[in-house]
C-alpha atoms as a PDB file:
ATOM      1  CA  UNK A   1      46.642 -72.993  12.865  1.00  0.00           C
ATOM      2  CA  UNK A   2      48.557 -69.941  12.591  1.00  0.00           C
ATOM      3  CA  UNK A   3      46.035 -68.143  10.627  1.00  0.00           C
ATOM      4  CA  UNK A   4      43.440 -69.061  13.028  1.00  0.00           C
ATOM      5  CA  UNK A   5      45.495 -67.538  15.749  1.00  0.00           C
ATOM      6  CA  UNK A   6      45.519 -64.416  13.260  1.00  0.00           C
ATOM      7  CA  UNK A   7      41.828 -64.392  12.837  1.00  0.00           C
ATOM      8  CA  UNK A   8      40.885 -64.203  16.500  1.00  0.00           C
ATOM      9  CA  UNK A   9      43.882 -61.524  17.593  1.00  0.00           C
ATOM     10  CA  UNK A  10      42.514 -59.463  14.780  1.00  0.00           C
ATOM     11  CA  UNK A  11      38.716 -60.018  16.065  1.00  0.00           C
ATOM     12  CA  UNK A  12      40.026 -59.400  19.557  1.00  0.00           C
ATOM     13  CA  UNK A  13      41.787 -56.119  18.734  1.00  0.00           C
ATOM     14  CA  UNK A  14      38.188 -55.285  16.961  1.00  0.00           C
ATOM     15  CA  UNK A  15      36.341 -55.672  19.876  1.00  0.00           C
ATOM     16  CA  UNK A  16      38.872 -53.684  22.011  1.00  0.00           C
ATOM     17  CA  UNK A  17      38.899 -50.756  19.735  1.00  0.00           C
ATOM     18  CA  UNK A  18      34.844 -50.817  19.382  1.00  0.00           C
ATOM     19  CA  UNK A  19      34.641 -50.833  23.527  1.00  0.00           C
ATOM     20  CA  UNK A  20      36.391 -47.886  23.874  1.00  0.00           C
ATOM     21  CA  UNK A  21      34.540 -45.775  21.097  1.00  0.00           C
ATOM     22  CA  UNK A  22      31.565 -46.619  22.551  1.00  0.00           C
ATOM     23  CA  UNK A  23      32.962 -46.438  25.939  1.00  0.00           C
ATOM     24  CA  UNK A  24      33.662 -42.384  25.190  1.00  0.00           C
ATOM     25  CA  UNK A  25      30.494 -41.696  24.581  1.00  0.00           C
ATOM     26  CA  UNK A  26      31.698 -38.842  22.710  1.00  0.00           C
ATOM     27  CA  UNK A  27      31.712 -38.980  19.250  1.00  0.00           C
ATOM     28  CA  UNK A  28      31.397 -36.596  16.153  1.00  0.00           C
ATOM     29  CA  UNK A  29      30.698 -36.601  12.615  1.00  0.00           C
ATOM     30  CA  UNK A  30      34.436 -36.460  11.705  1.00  0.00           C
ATOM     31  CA  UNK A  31      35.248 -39.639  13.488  1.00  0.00           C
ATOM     32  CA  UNK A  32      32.048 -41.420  13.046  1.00  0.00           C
ATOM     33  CA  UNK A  33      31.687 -41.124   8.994  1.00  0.00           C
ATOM     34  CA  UNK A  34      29.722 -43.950   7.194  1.00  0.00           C
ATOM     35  CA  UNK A  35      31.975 -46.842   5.842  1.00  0.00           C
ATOM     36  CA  UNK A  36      33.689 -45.906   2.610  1.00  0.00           C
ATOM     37  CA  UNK A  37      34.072 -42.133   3.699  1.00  0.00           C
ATOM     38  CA  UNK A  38      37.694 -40.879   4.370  1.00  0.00           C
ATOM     39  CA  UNK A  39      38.212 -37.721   6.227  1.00  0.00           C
ATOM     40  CA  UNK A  40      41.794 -35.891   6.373  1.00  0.00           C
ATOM     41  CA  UNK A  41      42.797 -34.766   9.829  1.00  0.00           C
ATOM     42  CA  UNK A  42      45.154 -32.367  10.558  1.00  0.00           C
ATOM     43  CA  UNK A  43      47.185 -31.548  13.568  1.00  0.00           C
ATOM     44  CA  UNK A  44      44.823 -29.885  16.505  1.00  0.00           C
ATOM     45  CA  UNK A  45      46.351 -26.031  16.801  1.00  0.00           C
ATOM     46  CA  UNK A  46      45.871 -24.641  20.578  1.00  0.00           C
ATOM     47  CA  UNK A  47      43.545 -21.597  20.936  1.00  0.00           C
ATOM     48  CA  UNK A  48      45.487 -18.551  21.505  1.00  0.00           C
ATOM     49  CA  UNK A  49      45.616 -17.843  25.192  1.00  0.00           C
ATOM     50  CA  UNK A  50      42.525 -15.604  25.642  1.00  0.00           C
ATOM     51  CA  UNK A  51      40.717 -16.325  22.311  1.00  0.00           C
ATOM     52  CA  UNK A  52      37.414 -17.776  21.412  1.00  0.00           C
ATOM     53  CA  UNK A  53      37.773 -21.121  19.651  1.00  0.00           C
ATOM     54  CA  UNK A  54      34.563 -21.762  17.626  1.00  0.00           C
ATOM     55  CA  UNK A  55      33.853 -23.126  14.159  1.00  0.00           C
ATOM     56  CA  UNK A  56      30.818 -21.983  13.679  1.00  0.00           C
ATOM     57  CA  UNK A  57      30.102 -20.701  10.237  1.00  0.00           C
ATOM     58  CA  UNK A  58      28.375 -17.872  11.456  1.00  0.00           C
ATOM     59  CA  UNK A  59      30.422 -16.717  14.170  1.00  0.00           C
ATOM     60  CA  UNK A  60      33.522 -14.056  14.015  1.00  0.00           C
ATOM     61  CA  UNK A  61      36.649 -15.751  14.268  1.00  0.00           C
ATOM     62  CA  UNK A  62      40.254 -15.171  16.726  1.00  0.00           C
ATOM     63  CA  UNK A  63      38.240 -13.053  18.930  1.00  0.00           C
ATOM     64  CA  UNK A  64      39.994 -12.133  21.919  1.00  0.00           C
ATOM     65  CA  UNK A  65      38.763 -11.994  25.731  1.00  0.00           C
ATOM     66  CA  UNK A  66      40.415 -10.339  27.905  1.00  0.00           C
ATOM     67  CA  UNK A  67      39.304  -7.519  30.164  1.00  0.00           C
ATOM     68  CA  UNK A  68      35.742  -7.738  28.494  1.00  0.00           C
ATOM     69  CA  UNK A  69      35.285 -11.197  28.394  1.00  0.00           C
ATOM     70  CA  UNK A  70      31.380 -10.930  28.228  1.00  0.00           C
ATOM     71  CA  UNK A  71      31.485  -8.650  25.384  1.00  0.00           C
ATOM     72  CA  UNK A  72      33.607 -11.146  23.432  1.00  0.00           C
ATOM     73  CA  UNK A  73      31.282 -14.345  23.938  1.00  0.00           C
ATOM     74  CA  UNK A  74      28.387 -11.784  23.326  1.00  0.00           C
ATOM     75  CA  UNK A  75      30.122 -11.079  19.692  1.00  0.00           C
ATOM     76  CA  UNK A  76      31.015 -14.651  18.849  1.00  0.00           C
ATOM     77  CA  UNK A  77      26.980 -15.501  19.627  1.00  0.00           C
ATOM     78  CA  UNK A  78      25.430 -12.742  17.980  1.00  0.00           C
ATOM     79  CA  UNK A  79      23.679 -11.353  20.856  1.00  0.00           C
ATOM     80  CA  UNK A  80      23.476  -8.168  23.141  1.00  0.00           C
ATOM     81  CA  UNK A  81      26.007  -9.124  26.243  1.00  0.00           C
ATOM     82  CA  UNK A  82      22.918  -8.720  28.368  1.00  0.00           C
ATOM     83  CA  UNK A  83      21.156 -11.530  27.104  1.00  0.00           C
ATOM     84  CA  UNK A  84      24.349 -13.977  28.425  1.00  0.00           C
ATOM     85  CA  UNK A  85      22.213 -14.643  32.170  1.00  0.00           C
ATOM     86  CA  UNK A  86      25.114 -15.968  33.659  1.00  0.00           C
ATOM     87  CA  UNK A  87      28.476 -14.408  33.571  1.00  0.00           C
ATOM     88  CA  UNK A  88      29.788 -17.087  35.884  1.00  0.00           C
ATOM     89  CA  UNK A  89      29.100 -19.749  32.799  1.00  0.00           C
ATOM     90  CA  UNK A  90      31.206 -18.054  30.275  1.00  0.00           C
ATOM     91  CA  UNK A  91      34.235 -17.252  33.007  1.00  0.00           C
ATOM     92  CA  UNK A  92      34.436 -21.153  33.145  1.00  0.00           C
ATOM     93  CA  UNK A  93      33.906 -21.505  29.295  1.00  0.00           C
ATOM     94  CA  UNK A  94      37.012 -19.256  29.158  1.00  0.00           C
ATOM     95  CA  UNK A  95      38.980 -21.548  31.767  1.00  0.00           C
ATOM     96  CA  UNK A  96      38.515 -24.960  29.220  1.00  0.00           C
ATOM     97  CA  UNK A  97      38.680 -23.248  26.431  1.00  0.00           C
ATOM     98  CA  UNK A  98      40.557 -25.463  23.858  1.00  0.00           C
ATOM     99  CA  UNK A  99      41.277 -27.967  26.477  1.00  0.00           C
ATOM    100  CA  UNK A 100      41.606 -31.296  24.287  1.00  0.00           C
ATOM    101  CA  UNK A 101      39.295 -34.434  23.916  1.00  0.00           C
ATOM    102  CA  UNK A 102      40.768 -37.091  26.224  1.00  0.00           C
ATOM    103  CA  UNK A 103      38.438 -40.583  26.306  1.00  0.00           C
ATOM    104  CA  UNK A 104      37.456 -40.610  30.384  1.00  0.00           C
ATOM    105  CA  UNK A 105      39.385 -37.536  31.017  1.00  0.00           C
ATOM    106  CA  UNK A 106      38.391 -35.684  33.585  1.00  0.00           C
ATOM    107  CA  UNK A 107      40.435 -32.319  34.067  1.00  0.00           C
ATOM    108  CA  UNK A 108      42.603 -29.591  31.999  1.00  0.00           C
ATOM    109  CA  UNK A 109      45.157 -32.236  30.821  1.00  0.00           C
ATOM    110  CA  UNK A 110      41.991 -33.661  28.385  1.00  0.00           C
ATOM    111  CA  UNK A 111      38.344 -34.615  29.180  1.00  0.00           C
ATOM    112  CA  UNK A 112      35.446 -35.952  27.265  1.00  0.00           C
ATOM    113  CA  UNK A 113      32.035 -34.489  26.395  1.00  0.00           C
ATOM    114  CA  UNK A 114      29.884 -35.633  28.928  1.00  0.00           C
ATOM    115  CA  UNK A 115      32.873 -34.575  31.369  1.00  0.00           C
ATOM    116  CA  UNK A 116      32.149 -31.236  30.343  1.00  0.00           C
ATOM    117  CA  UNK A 117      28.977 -30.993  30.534  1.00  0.00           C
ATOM    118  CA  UNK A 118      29.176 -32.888  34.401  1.00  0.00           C
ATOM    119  CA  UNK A 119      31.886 -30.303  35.789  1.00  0.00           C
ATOM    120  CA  UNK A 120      29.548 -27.365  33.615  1.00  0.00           C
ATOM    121  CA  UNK A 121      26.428 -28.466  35.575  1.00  0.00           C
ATOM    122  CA  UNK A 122      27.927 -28.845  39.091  1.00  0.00           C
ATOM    123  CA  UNK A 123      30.192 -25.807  39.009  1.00  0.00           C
ATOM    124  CA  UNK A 124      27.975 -23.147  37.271  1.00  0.00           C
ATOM    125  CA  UNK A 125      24.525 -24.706  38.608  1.00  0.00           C
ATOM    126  CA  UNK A 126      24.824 -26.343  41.598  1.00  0.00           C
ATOM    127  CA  UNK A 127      23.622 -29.512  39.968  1.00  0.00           C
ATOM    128  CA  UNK A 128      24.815 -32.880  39.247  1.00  0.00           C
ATOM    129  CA  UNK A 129      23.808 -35.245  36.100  1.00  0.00           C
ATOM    130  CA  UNK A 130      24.734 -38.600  35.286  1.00  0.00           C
ATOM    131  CA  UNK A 131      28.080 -39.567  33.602  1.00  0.00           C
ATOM    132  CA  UNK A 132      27.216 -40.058  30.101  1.00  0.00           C
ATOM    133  CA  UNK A 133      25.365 -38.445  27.395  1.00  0.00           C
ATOM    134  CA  UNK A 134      23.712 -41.305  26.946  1.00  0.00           C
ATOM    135  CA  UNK A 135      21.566 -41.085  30.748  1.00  0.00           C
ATOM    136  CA  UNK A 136      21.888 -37.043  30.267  1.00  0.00           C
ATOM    137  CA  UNK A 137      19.510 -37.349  27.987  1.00  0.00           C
ATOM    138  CA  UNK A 138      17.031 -39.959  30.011  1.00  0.00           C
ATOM    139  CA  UNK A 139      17.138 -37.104  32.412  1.00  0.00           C
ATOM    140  CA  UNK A 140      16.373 -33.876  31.094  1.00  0.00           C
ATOM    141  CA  UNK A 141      12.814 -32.054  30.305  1.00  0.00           C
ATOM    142  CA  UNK A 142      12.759 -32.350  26.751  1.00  0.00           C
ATOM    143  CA  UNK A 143      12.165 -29.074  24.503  1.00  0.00           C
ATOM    144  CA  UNK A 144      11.471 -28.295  21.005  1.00  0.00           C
ATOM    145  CA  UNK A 145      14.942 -26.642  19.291  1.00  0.00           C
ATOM    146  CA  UNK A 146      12.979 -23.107  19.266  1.00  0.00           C
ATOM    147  CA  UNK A 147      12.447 -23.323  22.990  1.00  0.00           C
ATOM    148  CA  UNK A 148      16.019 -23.927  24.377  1.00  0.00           C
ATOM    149  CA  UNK A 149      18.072 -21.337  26.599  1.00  0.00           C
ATOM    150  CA  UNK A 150      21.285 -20.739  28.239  1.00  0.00           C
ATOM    151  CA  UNK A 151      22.533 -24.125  29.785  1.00  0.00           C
ATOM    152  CA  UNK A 152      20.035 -26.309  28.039  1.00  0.00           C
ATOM    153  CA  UNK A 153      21.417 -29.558  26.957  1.00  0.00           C
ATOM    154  CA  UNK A 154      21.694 -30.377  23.466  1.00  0.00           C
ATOM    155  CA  UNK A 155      22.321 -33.966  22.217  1.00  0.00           C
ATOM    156  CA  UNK A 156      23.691 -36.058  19.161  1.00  0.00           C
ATOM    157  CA  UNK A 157      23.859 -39.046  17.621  1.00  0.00           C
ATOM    158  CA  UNK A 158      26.910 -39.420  15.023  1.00  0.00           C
ATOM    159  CA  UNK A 159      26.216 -42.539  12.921  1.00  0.00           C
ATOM    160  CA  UNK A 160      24.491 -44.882  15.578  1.00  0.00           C
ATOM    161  CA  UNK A 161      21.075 -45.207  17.093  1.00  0.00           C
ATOM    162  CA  UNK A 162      22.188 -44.281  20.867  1.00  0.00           C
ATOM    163  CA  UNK A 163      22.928 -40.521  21.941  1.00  0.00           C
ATOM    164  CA  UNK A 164      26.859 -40.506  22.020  1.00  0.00           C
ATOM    165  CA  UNK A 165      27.327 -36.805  22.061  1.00  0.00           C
ATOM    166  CA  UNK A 166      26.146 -34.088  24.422  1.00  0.00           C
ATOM    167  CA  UNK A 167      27.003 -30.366  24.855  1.00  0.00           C
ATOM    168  CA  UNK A 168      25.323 -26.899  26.257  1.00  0.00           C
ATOM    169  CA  UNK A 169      23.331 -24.432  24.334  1.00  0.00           C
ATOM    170  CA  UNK A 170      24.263 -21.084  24.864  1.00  0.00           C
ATOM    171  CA  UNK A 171      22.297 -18.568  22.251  1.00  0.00           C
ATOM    172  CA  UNK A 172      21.386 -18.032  18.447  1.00  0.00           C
ATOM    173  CA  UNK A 173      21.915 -21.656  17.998  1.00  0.00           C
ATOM    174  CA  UNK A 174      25.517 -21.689  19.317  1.00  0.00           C
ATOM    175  CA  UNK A 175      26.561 -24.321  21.728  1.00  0.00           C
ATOM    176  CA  UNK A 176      30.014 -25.011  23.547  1.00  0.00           C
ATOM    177  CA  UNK A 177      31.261 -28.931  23.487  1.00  0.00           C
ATOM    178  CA  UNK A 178      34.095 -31.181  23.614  1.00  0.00           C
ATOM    179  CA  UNK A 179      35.054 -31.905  20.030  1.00  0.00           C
ATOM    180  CA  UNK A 180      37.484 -34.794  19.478  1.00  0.00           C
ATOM    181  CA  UNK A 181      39.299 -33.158  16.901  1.00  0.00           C
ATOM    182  CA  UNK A 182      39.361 -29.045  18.245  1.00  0.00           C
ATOM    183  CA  UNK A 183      38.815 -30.085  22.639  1.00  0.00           C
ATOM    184  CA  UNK A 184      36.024 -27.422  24.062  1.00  0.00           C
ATOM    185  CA  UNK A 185      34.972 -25.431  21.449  1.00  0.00           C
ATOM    186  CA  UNK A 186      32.103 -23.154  20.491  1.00  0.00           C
ATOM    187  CA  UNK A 187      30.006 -24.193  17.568  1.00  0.00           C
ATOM    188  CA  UNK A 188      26.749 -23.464  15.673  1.00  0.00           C
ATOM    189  CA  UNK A 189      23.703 -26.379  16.025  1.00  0.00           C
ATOM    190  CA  UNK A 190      22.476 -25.132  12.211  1.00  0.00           C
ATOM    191  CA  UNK A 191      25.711 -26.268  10.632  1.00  0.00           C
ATOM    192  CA  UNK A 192      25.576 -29.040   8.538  1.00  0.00           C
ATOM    193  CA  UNK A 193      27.986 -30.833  10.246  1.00  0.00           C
ATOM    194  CA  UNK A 194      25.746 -30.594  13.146  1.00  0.00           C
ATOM    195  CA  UNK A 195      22.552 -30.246  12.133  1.00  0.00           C
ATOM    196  CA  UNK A 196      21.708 -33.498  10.807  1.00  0.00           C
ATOM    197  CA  UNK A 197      22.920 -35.489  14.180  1.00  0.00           C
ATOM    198  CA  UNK A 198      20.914 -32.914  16.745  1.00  0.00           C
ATOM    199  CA  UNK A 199      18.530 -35.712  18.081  1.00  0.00           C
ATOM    200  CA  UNK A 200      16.530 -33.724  21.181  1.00  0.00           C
ATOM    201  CA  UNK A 201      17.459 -30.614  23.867  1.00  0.00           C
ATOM    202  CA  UNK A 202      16.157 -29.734  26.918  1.00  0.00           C
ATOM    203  CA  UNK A 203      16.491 -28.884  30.835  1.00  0.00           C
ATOM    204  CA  UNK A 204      18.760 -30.770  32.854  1.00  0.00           C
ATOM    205  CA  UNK A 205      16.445 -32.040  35.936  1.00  0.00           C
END
């Protein structure tokens, strides 16, 4: 009888812990690795006040912002700071910067991707999208990778069928996001740890 008891609490704590993963609809490859794969993580270090977080490969590192804020993104995405169309996008880039992944969160304490992406859309383009990455992606005018711009939304799916992952393109294949393990971060769509999971883009409508 006991071990009965034992079976279903452990079931029940299953389903619980399933729920909210899928509830999140933020995942990434480093928490949603194929059975059998182990992945050491290490302690999340804050962004420097005024610094670019990014881990893309490609991209300078511990850039600072400052007074010429524009310049900096520019740098970090390999582009002329004219080509960034909306100066307005990257001030509020600069606000969340580093801000931690928080399942449901909503605000500078922790938020999740499609969170982001919401308060990106509404504050930056007047424009509101559903709540998860999930419906983002029922709801946008799809593109091929080579066509995407500035605010286009990029999508993922990290070891299951359904989209669970969403974030903005910004230029030369850089795009900012909530990751679980880093919070809003800058990072490059070509990177293998990327790459493989980009399942469509396109214009939020």
């Amino acid at each position: 009888m006991n071990s009965h008891l034992t079976y279903r609490h452990s079931v029940g704590l299953l389903c619980c812990l399933l729920a909210a993963i899928t509830f999140s609809g933020c995942l990434t490859r480093k928490n949603a690795l194929p059975s059998g794969k182990t992945v050491t993580h290490t302690p999340r270090k804050h962004a420097s006040k005024g610094s670019i977080l990014t881990d893309a490969s490609s991209a300078p590192k511990n850039v600072r912002t400052g007074k010429q804020l524009l310049e900096s993104y520019a740098s970090v995405l390999g582009v002329p700071t004219g080509e960034l169309q909306r100066p307005e996008l990257y001030r509020f880039i600069d606000d969340w910067m580093g801000v931690p992944h928080r399942t449901g969160g909503t605000n500078h304490r922790g938020l999740d991707c499609s969170a982001f992406v919401g308060l990106v859309m509404q504050e930056v383009y007047n424009m509101e999208v559903p709540r998860t990455s999930k419906d983002m992606a029922e709801h946008i005018k799809r593109k091929y990778e080579r066509q995407l711009r500035e605010g286009d939304l990029v999508f993922f799916s990290f070891g299951r069928r359904n989209i669970d992952h969403v974030g903005i393109y910004l230029h030369n294949h850089k795009f900012v996001h909530v990751s679980t393990s880093k919070g809003v971060i800058i990072s490059d769509l070509r990177d293998p740890w990327y790459y493989p999971y980009f399942t469509r883009g396109g214009t939020a409508r």
